[in-house]
N, C-alpha and C. Protein backbone atom coordinates (compact mmCIF):
# COMPACT_ATOMS: atom_id res chain seq x y z
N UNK A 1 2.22 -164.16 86.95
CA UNK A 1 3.43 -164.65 87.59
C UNK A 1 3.60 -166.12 87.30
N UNK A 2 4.76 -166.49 87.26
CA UNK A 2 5.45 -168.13 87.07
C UNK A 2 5.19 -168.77 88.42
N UNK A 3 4.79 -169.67 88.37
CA UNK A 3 4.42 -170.60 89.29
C UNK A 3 6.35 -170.56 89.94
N UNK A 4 7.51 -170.57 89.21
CA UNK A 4 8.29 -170.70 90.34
C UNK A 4 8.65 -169.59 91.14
N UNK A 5 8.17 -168.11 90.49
CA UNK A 5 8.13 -167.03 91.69
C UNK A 5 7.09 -167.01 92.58
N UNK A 6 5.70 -167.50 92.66
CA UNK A 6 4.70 -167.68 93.29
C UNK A 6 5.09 -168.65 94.42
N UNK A 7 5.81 -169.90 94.30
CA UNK A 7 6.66 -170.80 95.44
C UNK A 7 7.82 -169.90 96.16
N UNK A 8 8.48 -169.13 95.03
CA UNK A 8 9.87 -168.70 95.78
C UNK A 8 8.75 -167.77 97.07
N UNK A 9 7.81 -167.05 96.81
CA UNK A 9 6.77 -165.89 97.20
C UNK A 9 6.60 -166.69 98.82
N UNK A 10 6.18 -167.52 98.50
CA UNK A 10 5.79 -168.56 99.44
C UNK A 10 6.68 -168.86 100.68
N UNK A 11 8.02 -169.47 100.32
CA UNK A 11 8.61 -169.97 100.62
C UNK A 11 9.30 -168.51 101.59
N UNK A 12 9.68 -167.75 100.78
CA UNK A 12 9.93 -166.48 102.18
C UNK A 12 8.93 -165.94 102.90
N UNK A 13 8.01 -166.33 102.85
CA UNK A 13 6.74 -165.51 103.98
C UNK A 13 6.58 -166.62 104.69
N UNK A 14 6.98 -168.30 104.37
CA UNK A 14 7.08 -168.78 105.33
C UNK A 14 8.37 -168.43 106.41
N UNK A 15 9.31 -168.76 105.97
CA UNK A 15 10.41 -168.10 106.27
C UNK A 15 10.39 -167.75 107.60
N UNK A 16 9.39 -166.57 107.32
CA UNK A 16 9.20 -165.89 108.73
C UNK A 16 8.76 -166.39 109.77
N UNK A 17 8.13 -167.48 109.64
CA UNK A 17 7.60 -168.34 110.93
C UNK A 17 8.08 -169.25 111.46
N UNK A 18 9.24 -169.32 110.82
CA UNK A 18 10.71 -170.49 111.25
C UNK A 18 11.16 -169.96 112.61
N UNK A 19 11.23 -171.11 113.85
CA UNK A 19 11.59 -170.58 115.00
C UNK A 19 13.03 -170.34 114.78
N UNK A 20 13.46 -169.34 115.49
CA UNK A 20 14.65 -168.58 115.68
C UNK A 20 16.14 -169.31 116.82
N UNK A 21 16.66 -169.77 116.31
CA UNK A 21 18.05 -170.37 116.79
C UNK A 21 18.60 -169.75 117.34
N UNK A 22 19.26 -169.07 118.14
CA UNK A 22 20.12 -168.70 119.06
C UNK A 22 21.55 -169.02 118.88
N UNK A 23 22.19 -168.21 118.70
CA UNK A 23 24.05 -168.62 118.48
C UNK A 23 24.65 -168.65 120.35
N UNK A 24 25.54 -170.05 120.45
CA UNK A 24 25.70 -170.01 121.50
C UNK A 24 26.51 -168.89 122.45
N UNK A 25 26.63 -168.66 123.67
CA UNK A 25 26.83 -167.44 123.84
C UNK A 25 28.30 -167.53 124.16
N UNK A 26 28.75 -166.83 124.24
CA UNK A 26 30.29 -166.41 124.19
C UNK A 26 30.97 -166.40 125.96
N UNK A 27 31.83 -166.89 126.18
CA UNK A 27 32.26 -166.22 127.49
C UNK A 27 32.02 -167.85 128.37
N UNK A 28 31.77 -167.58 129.94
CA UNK A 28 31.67 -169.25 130.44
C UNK A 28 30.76 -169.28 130.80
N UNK A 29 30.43 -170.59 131.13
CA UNK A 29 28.49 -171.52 130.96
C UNK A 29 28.33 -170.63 132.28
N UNK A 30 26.84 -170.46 132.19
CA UNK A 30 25.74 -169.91 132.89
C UNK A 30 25.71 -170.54 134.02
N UNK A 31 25.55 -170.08 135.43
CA UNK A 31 25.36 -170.59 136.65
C UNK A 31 23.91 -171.20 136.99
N UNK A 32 23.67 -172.60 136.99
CA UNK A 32 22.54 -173.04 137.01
C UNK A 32 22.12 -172.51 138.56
N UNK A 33 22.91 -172.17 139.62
CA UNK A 33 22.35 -172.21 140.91
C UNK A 33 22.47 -173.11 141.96
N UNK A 34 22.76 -174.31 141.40
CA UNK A 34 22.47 -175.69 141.98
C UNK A 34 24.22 -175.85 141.93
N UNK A 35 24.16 -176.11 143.73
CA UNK A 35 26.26 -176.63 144.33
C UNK A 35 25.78 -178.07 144.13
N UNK A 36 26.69 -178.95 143.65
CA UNK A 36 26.97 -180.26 143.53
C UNK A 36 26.53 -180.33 145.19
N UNK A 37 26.20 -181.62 145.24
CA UNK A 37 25.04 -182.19 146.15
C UNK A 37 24.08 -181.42 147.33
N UNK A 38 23.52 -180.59 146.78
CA UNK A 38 22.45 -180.06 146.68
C UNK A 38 21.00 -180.44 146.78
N UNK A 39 20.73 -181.70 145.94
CA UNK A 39 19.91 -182.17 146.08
C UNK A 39 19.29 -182.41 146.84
N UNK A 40 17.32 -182.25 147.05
CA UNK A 40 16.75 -182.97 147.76
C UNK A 40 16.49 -184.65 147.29
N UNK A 41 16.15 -185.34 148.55
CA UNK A 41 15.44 -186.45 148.26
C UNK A 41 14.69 -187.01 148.71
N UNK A 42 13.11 -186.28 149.09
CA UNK A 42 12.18 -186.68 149.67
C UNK A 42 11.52 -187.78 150.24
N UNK A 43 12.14 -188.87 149.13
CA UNK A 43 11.61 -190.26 149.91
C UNK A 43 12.46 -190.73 151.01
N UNK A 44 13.77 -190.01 151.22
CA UNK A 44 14.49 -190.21 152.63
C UNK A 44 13.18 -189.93 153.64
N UNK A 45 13.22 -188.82 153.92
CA UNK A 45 12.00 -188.46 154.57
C UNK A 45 10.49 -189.04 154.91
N UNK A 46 9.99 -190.04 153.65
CA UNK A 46 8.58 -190.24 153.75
C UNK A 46 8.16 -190.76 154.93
N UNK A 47 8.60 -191.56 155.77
CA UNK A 47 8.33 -192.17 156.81
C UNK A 47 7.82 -191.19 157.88
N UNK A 48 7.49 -189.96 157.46
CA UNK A 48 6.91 -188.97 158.44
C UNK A 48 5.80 -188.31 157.68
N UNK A 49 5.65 -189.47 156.67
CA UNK A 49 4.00 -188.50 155.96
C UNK A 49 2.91 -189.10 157.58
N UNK A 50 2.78 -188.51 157.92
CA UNK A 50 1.43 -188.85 158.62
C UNK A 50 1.61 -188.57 160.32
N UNK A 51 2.49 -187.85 160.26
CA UNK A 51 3.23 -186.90 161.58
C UNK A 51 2.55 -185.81 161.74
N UNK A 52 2.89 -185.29 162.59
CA UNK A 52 2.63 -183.93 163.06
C UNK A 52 3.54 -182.80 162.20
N UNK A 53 3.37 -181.80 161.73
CA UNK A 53 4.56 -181.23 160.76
C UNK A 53 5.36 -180.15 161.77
N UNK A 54 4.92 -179.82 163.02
CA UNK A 54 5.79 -178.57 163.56
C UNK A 54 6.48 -179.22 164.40
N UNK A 55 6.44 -180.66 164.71
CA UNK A 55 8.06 -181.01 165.42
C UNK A 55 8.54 -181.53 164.38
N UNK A 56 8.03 -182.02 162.93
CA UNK A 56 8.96 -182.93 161.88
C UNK A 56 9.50 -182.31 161.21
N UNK A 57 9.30 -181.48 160.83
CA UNK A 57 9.66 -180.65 159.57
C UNK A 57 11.47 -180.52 159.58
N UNK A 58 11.73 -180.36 160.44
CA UNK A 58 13.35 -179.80 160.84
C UNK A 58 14.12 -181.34 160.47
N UNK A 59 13.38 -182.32 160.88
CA UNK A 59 14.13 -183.39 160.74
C UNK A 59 13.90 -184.01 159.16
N UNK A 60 12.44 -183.29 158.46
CA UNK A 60 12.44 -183.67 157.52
C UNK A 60 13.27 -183.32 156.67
N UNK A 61 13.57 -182.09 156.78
CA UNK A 61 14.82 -181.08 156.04
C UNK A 61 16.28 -182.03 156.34
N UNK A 62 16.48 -182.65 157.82
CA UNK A 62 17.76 -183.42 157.61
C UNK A 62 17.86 -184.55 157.04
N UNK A 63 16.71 -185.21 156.63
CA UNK A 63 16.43 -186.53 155.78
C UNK A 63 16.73 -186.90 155.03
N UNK A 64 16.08 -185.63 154.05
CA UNK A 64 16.13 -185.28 152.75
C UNK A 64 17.26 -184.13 152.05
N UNK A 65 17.94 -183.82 153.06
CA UNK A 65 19.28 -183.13 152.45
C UNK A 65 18.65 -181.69 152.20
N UNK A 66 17.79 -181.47 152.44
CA UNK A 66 17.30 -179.91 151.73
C UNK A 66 17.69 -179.08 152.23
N UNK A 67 18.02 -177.73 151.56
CA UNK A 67 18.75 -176.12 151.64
C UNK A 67 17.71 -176.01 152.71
N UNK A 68 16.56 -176.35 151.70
CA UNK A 68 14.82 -174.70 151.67
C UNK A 68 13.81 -176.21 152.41
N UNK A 69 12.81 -175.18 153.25
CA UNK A 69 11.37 -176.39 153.20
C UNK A 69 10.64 -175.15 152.80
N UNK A 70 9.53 -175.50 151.89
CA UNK A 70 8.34 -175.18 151.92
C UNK A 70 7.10 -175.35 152.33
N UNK A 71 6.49 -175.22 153.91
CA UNK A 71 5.50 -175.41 154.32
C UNK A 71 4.32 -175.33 153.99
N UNK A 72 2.88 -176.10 153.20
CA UNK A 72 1.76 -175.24 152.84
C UNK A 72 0.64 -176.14 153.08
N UNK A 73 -0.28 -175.70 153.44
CA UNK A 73 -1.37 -176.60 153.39
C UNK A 73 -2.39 -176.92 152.11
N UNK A 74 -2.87 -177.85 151.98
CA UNK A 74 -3.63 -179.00 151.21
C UNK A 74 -4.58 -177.62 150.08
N UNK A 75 -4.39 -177.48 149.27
CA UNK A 75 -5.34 -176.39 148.33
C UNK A 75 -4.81 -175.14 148.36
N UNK A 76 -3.20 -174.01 148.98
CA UNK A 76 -2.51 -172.98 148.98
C UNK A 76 -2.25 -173.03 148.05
N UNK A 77 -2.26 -171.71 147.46
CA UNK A 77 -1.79 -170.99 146.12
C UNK A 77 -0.08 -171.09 146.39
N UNK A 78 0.87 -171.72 145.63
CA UNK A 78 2.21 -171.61 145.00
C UNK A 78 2.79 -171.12 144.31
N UNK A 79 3.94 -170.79 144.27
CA UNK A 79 4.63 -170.21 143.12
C UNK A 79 5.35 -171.46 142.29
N UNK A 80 5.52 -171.98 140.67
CA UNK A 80 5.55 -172.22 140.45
C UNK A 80 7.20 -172.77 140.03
N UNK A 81 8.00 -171.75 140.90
CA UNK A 81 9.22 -171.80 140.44
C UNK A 81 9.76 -172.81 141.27
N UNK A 82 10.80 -173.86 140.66
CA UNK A 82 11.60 -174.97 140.96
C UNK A 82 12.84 -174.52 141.55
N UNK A 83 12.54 -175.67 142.46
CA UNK A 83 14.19 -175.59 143.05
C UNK A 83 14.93 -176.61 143.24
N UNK A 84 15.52 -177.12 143.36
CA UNK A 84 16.20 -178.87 143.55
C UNK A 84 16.38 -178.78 145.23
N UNK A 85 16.85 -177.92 145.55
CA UNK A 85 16.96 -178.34 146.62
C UNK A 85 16.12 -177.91 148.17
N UNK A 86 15.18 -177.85 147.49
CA UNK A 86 13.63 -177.34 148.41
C UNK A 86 12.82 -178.33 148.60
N UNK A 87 12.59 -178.89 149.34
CA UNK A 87 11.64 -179.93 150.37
C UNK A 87 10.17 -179.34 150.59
N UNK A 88 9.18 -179.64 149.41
CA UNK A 88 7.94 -179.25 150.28
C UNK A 88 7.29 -180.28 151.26
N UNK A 89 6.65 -179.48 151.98
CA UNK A 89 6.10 -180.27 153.14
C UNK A 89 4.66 -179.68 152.70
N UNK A 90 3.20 -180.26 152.20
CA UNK A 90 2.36 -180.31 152.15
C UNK A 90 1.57 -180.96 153.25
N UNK A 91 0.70 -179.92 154.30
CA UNK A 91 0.25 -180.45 155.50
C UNK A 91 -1.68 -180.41 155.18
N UNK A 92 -2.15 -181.02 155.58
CA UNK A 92 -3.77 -181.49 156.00
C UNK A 92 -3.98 -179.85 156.79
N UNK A 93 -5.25 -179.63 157.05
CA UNK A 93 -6.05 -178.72 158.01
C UNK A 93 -5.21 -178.71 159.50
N UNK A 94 -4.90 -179.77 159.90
CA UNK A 94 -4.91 -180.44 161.50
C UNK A 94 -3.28 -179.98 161.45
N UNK A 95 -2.61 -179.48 160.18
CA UNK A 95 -1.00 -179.60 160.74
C UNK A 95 -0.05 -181.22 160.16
N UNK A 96 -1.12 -181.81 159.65
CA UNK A 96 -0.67 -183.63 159.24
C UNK A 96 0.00 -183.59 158.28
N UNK A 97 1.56 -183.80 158.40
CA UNK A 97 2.09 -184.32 156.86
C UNK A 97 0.93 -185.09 155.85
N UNK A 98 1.06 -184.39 154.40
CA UNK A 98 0.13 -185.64 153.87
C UNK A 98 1.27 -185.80 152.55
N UNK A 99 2.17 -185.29 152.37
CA UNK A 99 3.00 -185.23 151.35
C UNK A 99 4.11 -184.47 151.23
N UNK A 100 5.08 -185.40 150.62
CA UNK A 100 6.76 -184.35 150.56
C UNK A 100 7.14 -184.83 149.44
N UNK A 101 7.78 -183.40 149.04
CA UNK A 101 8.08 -183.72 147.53
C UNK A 101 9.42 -182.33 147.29
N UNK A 102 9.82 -182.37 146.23
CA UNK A 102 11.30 -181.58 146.49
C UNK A 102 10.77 -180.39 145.03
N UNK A 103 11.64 -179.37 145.39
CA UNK A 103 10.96 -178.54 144.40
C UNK A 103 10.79 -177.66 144.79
């Protein structure tokens, strides 16, 4: 074989490992989920890291603008899925805010 069919050879078996583009989709944009101001913003809130979390929490949610809270303590297994407008409340053993963060 000619060295330029041995490249062309090449050049389509790479080919195949070229990531795949997507044609944009037809019809109207995709619903991200998220209503215009929506947003959390947790550092409204911070001033209650170091509270008690079962009388704060409600007010932390009005602080920070949040839909959702997520309550969990210090080392709980999560689900990994994002939200903008979800307020976690990460509490200590004792019930202690130790962290808020949106998500």
């Amino acid at each position: 074989m000619s060295r330029v069919t041995l490249a062309t050879l090449a050049l389509v078996a790479l080919s195949g490992c070229a990531p795949k583009v997507a044609a944009p989709a037809a019809g109207p944009p995709v619903a991200t989920g998220e209503t215009p101001g929506t947003r959390c913003d947790a550092g409204a809130a911070s001033a209650l890291v170091g509270r008690a979390a079962d009388p704060s929490v409600a007010e932390a949610q009005r602080l920070s603008g949040a839909r959702a809270v997520r309550r969990y303590r210090t080392g709980d297994a999560l689900t990994m899925d994002y939200r903008a407008d979800r307020l976690d409340v990460e509490t200590d053993a004792r019930g202690v805010i130790v962290k808020l963060s949106c998500g």
